[in-house]
Structure formats: C-alpha cells, structure tokens
PDB file of N, CA and C in Angstrom:
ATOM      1  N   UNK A   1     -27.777  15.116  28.532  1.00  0.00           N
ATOM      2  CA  UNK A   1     -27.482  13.791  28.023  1.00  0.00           C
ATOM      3  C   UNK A   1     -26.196  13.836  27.192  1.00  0.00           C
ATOM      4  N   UNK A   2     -25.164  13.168  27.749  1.00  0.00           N
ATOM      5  CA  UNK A   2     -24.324  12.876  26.710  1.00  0.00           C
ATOM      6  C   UNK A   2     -24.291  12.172  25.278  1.00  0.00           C
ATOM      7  N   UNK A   3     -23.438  12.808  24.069  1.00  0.00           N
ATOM      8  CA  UNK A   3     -23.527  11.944  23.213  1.00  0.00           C
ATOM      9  C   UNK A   3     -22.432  10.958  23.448  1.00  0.00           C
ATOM     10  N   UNK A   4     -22.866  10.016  22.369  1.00  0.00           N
ATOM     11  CA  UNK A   4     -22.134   8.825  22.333  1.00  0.00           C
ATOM     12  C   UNK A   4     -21.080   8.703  21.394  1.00  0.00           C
ATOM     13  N   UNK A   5     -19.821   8.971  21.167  1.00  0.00           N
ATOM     14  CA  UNK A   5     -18.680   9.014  20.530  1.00  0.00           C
ATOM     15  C   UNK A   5     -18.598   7.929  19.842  1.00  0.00           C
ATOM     16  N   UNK A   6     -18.835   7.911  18.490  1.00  0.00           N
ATOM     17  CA  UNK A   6     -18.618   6.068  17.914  1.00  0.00           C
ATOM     18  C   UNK A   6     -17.365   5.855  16.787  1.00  0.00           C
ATOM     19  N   UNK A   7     -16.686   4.874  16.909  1.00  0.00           N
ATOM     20  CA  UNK A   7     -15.066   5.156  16.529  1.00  0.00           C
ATOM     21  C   UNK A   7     -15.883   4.648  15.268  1.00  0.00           C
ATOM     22  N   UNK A   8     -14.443   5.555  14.319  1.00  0.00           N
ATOM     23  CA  UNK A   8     -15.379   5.412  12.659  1.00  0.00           C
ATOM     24  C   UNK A   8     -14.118   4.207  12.345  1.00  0.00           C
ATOM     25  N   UNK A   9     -14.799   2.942  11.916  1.00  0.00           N
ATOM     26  CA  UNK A   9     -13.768   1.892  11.115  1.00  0.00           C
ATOM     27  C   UNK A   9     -13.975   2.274   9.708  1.00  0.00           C
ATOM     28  N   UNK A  10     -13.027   2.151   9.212  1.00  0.00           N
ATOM     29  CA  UNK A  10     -13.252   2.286   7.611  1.00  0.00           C
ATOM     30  C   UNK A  10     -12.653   0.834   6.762  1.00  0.00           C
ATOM     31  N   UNK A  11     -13.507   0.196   5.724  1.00  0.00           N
ATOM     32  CA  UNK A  11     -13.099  -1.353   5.350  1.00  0.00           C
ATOM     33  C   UNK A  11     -11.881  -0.389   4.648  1.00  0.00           C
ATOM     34  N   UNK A  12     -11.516   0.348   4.251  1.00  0.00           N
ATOM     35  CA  UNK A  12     -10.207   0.458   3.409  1.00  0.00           C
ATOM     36  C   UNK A  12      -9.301   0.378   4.238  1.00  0.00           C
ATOM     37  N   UNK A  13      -9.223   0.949   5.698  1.00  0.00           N
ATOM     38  CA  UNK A  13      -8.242   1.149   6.473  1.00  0.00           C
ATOM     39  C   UNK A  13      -7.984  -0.649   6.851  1.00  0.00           C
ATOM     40  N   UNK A  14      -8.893  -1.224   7.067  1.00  0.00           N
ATOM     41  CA  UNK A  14      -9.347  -2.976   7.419  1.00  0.00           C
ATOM     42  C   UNK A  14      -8.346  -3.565   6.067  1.00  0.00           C
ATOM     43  N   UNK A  15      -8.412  -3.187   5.049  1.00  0.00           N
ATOM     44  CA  UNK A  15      -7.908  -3.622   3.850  1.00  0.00           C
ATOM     45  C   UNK A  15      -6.724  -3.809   3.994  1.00  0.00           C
ATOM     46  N   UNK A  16      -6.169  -2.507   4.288  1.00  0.00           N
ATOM     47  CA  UNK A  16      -4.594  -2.344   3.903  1.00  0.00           C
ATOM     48  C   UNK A  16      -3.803  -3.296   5.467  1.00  0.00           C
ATOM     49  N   UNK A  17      -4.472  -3.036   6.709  1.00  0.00           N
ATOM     50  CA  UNK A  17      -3.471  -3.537   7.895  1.00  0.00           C
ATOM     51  C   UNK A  17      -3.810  -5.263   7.334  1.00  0.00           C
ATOM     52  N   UNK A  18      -4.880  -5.950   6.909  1.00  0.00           N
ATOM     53  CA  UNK A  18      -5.398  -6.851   6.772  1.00  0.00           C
ATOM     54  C   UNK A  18      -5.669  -7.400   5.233  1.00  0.00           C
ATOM     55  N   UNK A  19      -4.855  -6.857   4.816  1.00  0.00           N
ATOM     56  CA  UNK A  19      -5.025  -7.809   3.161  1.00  0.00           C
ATOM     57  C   UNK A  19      -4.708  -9.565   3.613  1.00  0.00           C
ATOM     58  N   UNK A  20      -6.180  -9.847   2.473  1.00  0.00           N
ATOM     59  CA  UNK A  20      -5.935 -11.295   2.090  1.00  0.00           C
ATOM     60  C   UNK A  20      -5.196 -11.920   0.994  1.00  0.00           C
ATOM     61  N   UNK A  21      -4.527 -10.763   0.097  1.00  0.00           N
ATOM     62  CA  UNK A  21      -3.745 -11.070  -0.807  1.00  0.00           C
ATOM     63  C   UNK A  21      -2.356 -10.917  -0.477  1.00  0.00           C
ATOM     64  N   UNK A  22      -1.986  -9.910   0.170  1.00  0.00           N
ATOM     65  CA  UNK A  22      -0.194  -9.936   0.608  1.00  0.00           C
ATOM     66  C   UNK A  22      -0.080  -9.444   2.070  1.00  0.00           C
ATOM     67  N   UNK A  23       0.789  -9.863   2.469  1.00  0.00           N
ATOM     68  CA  UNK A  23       1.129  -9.876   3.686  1.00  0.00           C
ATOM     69  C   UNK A  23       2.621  -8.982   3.987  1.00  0.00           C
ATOM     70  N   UNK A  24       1.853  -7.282   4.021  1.00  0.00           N
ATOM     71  CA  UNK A  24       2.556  -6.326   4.183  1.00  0.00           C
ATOM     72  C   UNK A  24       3.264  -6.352   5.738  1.00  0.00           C
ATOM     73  N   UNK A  25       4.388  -5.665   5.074  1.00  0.00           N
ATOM     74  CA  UNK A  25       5.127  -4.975   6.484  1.00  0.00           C
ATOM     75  C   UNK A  25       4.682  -4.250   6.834  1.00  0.00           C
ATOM     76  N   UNK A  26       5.037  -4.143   8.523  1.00  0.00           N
ATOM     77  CA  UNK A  26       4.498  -2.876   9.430  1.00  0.00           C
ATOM     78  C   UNK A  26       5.027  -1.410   8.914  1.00  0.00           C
ATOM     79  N   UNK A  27       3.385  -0.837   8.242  1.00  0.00           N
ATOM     80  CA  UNK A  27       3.709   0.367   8.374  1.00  0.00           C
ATOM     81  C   UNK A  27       4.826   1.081   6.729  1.00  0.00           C
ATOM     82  N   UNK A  28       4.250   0.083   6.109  1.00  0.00           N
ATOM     83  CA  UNK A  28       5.410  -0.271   4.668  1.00  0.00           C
ATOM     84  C   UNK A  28       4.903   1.121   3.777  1.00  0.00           C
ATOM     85  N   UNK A  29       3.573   1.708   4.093  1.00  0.00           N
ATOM     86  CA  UNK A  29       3.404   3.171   3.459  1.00  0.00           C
ATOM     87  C   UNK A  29       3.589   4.055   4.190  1.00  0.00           C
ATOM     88  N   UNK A  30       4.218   4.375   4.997  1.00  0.00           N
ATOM     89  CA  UNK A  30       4.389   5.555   5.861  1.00  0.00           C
ATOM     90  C   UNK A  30       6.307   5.475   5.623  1.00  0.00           C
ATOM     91  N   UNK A  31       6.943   4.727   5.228  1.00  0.00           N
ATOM     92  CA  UNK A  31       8.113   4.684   5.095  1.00  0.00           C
ATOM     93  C   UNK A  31       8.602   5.793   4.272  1.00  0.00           C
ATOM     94  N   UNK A  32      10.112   6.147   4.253  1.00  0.00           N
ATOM     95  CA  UNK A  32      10.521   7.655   3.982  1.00  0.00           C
ATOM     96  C   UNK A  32      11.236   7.005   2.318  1.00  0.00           C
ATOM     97  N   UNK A  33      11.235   6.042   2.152  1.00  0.00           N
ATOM     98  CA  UNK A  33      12.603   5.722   0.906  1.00  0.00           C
ATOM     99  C   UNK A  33      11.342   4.864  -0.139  1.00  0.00           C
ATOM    100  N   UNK A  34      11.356   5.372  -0.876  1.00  0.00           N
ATOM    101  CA  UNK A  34      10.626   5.032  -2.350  1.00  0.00           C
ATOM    102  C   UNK A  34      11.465   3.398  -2.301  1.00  0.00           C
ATOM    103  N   UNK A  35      12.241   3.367  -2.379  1.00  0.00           N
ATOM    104  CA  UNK A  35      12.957   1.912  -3.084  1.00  0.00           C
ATOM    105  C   UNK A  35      12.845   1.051  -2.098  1.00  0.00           C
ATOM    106  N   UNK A  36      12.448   1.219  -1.187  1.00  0.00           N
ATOM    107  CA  UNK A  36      12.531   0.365   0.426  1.00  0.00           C
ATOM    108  C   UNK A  36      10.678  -0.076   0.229  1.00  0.00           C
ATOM    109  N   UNK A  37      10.285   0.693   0.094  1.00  0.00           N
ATOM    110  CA  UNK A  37       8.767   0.262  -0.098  1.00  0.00           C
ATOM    111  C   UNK A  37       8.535  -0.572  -1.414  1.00  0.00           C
ATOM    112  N   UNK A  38       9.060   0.039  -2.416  1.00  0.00           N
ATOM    113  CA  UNK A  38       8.925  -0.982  -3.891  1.00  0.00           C
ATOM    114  C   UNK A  38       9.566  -2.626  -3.424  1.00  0.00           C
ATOM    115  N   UNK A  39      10.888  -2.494  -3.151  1.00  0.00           N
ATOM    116  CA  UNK A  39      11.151  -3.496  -2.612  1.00  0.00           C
ATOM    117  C   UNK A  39      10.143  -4.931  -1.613  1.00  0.00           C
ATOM    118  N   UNK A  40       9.669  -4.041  -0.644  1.00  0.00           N
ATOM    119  CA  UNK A  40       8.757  -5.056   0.209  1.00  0.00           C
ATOM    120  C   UNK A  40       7.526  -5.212  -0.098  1.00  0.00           C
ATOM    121  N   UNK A  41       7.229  -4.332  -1.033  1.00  0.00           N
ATOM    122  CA  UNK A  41       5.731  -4.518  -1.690  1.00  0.00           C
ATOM    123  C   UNK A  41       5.802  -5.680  -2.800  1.00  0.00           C
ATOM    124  N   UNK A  42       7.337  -5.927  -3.866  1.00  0.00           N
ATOM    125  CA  UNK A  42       7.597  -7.027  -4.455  1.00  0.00           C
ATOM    126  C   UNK A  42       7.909  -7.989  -3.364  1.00  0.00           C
ATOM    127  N   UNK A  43       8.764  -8.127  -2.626  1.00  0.00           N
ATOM    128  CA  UNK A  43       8.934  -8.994  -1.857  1.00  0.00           C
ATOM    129  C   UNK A  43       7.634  -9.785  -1.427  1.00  0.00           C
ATOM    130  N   UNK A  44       6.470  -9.104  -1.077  1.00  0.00           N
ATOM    131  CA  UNK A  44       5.479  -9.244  -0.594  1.00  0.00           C
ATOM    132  C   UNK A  44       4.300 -10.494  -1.358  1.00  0.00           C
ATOM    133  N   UNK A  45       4.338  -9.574  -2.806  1.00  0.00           N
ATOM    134  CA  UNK A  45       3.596  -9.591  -3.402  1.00  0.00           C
ATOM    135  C   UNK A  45       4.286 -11.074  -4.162  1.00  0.00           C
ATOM    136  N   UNK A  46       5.789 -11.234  -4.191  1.00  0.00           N
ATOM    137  CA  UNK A  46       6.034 -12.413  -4.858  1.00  0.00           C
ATOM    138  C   UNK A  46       6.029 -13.709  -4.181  1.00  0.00           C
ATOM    139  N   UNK A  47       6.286 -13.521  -3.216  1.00  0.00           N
ATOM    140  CA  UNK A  47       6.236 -14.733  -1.439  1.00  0.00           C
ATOM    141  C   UNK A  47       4.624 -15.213  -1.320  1.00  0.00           C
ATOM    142  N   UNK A  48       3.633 -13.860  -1.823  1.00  0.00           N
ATOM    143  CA  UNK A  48       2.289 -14.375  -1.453  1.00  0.00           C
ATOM    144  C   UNK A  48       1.357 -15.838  -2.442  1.00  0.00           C
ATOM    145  N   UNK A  49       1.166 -16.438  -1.721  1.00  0.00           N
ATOM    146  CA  UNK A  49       0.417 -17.545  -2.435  1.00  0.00           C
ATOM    147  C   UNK A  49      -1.426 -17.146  -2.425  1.00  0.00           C
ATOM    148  N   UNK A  50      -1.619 -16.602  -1.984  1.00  0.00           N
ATOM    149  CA  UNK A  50      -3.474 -16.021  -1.725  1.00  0.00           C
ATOM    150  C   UNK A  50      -3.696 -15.142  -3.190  1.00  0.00           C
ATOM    151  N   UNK A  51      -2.334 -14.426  -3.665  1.00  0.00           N
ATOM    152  CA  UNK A  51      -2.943 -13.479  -4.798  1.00  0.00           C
ATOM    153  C   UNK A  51      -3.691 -13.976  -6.035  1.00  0.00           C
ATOM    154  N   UNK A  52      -4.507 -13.056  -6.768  1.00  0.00           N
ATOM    155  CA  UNK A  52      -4.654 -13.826  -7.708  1.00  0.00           C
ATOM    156  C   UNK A  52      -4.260 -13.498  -9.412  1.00  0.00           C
ATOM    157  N   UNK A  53      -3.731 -12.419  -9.116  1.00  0.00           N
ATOM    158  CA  UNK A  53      -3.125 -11.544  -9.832  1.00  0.00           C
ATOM    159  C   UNK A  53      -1.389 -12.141 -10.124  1.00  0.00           C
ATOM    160  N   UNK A  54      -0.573 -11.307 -10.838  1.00  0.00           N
ATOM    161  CA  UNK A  54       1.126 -11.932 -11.525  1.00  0.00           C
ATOM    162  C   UNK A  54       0.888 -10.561 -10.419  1.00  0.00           C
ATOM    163  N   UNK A  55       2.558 -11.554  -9.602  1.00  0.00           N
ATOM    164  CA  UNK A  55       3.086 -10.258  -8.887  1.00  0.00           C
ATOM    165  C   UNK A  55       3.538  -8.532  -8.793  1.00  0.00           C
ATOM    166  N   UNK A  56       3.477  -8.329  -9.853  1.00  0.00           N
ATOM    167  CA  UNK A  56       3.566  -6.903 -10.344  1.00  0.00           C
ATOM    168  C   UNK A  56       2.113  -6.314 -10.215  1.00  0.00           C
ATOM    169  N   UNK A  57       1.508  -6.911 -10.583  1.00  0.00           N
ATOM    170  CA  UNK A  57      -0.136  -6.290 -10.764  1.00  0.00           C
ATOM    171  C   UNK A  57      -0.727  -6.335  -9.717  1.00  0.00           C
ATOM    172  N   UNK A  58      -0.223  -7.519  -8.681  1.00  0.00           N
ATOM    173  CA  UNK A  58      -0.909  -7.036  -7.142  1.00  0.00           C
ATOM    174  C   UNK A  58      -0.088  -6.143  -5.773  1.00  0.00           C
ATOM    175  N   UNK A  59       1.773  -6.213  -6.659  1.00  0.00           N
ATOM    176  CA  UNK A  59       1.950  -5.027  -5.421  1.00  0.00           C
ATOM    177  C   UNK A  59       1.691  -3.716  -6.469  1.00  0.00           C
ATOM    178  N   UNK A  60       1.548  -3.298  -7.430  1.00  0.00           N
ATOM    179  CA  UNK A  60       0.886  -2.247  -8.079  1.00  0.00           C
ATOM    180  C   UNK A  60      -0.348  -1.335  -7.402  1.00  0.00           C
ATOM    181  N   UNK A  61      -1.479  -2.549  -7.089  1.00  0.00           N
ATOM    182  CA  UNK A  61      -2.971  -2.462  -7.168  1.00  0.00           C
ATOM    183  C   UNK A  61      -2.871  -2.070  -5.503  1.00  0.00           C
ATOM    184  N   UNK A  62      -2.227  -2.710  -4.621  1.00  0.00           N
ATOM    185  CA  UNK A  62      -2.125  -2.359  -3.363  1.00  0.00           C
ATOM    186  C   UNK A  62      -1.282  -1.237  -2.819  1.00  0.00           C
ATOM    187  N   UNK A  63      -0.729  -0.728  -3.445  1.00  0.00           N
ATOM    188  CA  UNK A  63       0.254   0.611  -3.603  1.00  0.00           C
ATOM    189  C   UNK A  63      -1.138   1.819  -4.175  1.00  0.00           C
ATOM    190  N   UNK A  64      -1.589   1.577  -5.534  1.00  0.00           N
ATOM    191  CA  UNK A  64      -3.003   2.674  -5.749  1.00  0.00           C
ATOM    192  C   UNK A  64      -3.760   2.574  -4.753  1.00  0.00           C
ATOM    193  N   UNK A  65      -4.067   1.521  -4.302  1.00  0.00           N
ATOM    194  CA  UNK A  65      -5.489   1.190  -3.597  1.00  0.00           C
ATOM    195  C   UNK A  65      -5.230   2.052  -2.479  1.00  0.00           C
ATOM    196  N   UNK A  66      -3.770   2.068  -1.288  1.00  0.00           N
ATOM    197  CA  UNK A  66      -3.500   3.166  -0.351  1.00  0.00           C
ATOM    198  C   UNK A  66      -3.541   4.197  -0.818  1.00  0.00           C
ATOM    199  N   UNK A  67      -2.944   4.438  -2.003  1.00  0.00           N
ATOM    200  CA  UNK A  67      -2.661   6.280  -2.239  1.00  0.00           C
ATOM    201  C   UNK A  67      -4.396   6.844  -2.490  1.00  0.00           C
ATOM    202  N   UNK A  68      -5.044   5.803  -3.131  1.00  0.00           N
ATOM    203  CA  UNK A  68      -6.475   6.381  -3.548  1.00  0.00           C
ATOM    204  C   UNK A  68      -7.122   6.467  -2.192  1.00  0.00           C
ATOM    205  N   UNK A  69      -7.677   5.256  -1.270  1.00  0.00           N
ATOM    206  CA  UNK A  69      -8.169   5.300  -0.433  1.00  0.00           C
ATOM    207  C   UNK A  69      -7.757   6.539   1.068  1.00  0.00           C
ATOM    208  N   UNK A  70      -6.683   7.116   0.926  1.00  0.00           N
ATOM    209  CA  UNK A  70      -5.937   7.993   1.900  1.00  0.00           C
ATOM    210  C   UNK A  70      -6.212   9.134   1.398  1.00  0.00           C
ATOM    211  N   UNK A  71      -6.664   9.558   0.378  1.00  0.00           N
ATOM    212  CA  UNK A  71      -7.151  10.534  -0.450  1.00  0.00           C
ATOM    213  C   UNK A  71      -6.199  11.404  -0.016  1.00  0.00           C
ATOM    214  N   UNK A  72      -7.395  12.415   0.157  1.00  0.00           N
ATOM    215  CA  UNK A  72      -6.436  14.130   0.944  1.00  0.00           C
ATOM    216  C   UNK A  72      -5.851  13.977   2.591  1.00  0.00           C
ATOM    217  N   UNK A  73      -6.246  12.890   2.933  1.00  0.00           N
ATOM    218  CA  UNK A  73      -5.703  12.598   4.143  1.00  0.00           C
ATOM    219  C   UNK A  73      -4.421  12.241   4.628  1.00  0.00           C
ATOM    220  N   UNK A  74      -3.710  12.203   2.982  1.00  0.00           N
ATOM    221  CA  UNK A  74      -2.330  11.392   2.743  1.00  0.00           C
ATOM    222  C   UNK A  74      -1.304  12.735   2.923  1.00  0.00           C
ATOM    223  N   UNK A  75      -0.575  12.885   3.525  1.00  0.00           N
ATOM    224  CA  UNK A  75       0.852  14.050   4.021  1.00  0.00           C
ATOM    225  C   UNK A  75       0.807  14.069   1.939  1.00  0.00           C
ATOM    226  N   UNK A  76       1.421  15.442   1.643  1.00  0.00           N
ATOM    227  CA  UNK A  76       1.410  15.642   0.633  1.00  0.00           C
ATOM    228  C   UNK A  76       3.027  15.001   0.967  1.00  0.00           C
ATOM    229  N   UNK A  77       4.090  15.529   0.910  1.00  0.00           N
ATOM    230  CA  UNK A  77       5.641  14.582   0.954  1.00  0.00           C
ATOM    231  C   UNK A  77       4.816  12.990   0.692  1.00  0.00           C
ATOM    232  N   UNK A  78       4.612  12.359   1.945  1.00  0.00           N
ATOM    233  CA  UNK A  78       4.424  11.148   1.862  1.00  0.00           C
ATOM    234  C   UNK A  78       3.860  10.733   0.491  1.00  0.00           C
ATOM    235  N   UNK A  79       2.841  11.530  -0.430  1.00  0.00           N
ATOM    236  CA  UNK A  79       2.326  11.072  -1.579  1.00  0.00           C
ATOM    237  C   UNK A  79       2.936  10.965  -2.528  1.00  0.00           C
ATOM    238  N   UNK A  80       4.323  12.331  -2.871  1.00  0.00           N
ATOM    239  CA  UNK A  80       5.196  12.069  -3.445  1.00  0.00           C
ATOM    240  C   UNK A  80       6.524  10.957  -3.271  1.00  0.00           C
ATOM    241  N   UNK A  81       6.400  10.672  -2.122  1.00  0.00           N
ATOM    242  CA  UNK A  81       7.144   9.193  -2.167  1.00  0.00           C
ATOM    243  C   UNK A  81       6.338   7.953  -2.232  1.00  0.00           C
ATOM    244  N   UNK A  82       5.120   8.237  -2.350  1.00  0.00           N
ATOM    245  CA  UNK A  82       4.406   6.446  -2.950  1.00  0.00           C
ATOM    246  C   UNK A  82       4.329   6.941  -4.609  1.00  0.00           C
ATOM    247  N   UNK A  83       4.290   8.114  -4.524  1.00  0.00           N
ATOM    248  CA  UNK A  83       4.192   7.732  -6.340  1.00  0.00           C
ATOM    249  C   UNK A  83       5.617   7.664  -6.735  1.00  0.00           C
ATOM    250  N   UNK A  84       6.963   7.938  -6.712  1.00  0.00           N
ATOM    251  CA  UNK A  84       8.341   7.530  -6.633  1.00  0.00           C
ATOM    252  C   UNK A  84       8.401   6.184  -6.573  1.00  0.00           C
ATOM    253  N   UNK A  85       7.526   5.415  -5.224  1.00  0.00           N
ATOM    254  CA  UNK A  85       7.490   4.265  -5.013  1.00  0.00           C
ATOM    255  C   UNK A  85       7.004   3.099  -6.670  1.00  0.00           C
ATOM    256  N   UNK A  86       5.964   3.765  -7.018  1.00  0.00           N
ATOM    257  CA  UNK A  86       5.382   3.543  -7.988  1.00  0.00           C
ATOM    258  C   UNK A  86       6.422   2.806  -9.415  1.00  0.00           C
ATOM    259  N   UNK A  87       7.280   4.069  -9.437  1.00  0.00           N
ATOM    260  CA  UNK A  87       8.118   3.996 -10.392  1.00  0.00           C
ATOM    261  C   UNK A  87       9.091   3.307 -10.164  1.00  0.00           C
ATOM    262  N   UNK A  88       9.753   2.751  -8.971  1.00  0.00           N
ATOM    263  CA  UNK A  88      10.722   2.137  -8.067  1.00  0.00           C
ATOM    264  C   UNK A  88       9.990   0.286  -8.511  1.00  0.00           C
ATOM    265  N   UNK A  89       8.712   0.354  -8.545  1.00  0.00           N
ATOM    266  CA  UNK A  89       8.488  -0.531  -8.285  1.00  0.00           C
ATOM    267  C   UNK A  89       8.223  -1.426 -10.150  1.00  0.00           C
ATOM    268  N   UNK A  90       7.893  -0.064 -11.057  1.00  0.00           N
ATOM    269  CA  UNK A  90       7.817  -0.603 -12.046  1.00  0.00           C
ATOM    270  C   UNK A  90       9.317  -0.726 -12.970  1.00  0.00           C
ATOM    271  N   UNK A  91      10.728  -0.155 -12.296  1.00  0.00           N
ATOM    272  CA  UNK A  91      11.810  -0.259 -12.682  1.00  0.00           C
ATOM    273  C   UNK A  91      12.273  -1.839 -11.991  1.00  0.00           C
ATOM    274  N   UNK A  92      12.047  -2.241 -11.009  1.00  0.00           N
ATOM    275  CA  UNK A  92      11.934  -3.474 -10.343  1.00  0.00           C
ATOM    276  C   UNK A  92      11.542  -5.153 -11.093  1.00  0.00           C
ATOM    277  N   UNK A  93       9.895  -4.764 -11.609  1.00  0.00           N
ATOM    278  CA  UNK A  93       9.484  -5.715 -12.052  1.00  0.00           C
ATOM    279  C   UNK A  93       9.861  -5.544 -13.648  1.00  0.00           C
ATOM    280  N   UNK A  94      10.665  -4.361 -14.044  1.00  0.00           N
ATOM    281  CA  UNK A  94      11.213  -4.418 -15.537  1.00  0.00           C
ATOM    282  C   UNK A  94       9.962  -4.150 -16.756  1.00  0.00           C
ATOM    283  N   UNK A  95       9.363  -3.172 -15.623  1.00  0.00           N
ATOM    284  CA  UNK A  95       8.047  -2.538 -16.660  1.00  0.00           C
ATOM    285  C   UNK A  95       7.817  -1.383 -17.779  1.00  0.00           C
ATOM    286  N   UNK A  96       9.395  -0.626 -17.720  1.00  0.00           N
ATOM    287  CA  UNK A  96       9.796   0.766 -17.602  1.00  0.00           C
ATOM    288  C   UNK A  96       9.995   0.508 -19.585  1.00  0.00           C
TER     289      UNK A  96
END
C-alpha cells in the first residue's frame, strides 16, 4: 500500500504571500539589498489602507514576523540582510 504524500501548508507561509495588512512585492524577502527591501516594505506599509497599526510599526512587525516564522529555515546571509533591512528601515522612518 502506498502512502499518501500530504503537502504541508503552513498559515505563516499563507501570511506573508497573503497579508491583509500590506500588499508586498514579489518575493521582497529573498531580495539581496537591505535598502531595497526597507524601502518597499515602507512603501508598502505607507500606500496600505487595511493596516491598523502607524506605518513604521506594521512594515517593522511584517519584516520580524518573516525572520521569526522562517526560523532556521532562513539562509543564514539572507538573515543578515533582513536584519540590515531592519535598520535600513528604522533609519527610513527616522527611528534611529
């Protein structure tokens, strides 16, 4: 008897392609440039009318929410450019 292969969805992975609060670019955490991601994550986060959060605090929360939810699964490089991103993003909104 064969087993039955069942594809694993995960709501975090559902979260991030599918937020109801901002309306990310394709693929905006896998990007190579810290300032290119801070950028479209404000861009994002300031254009969005669904948030309910001040724009800083929801492209913030959606920037942790990937790095947390990707855990050890996250390319170590790639982690050091979302947390770069981090700082990109709080020199941006003039948090620094």
């Amino acid at each position: 008897m064969a087993k039955k292969i069942k594809n694993k969805i995960y709501w975090s992975g559902e979260v991030t392609r599918k937020s109801n609060a901002l309306d990310l670019e394709c693929g905006v955490f896998t990007w190579k440039n810290p300032k290119r991601i801070a950028l479209s994550l404000k861009k994002s986060a300031e254009e969005s009318s669904r948030r309910k959060a001040a724009p800083f605090q929801s492209a913030m929360s959606m920037l942790n929410f990937y790095i947390n939810r990707a855990g050890r699964n996250l390319d170590k490089k790639q982690k050091i450019i979302l947390e770069q991103a981090k700082k990109e993003l709080r020199k941006l909104f003039q948090k620094i």
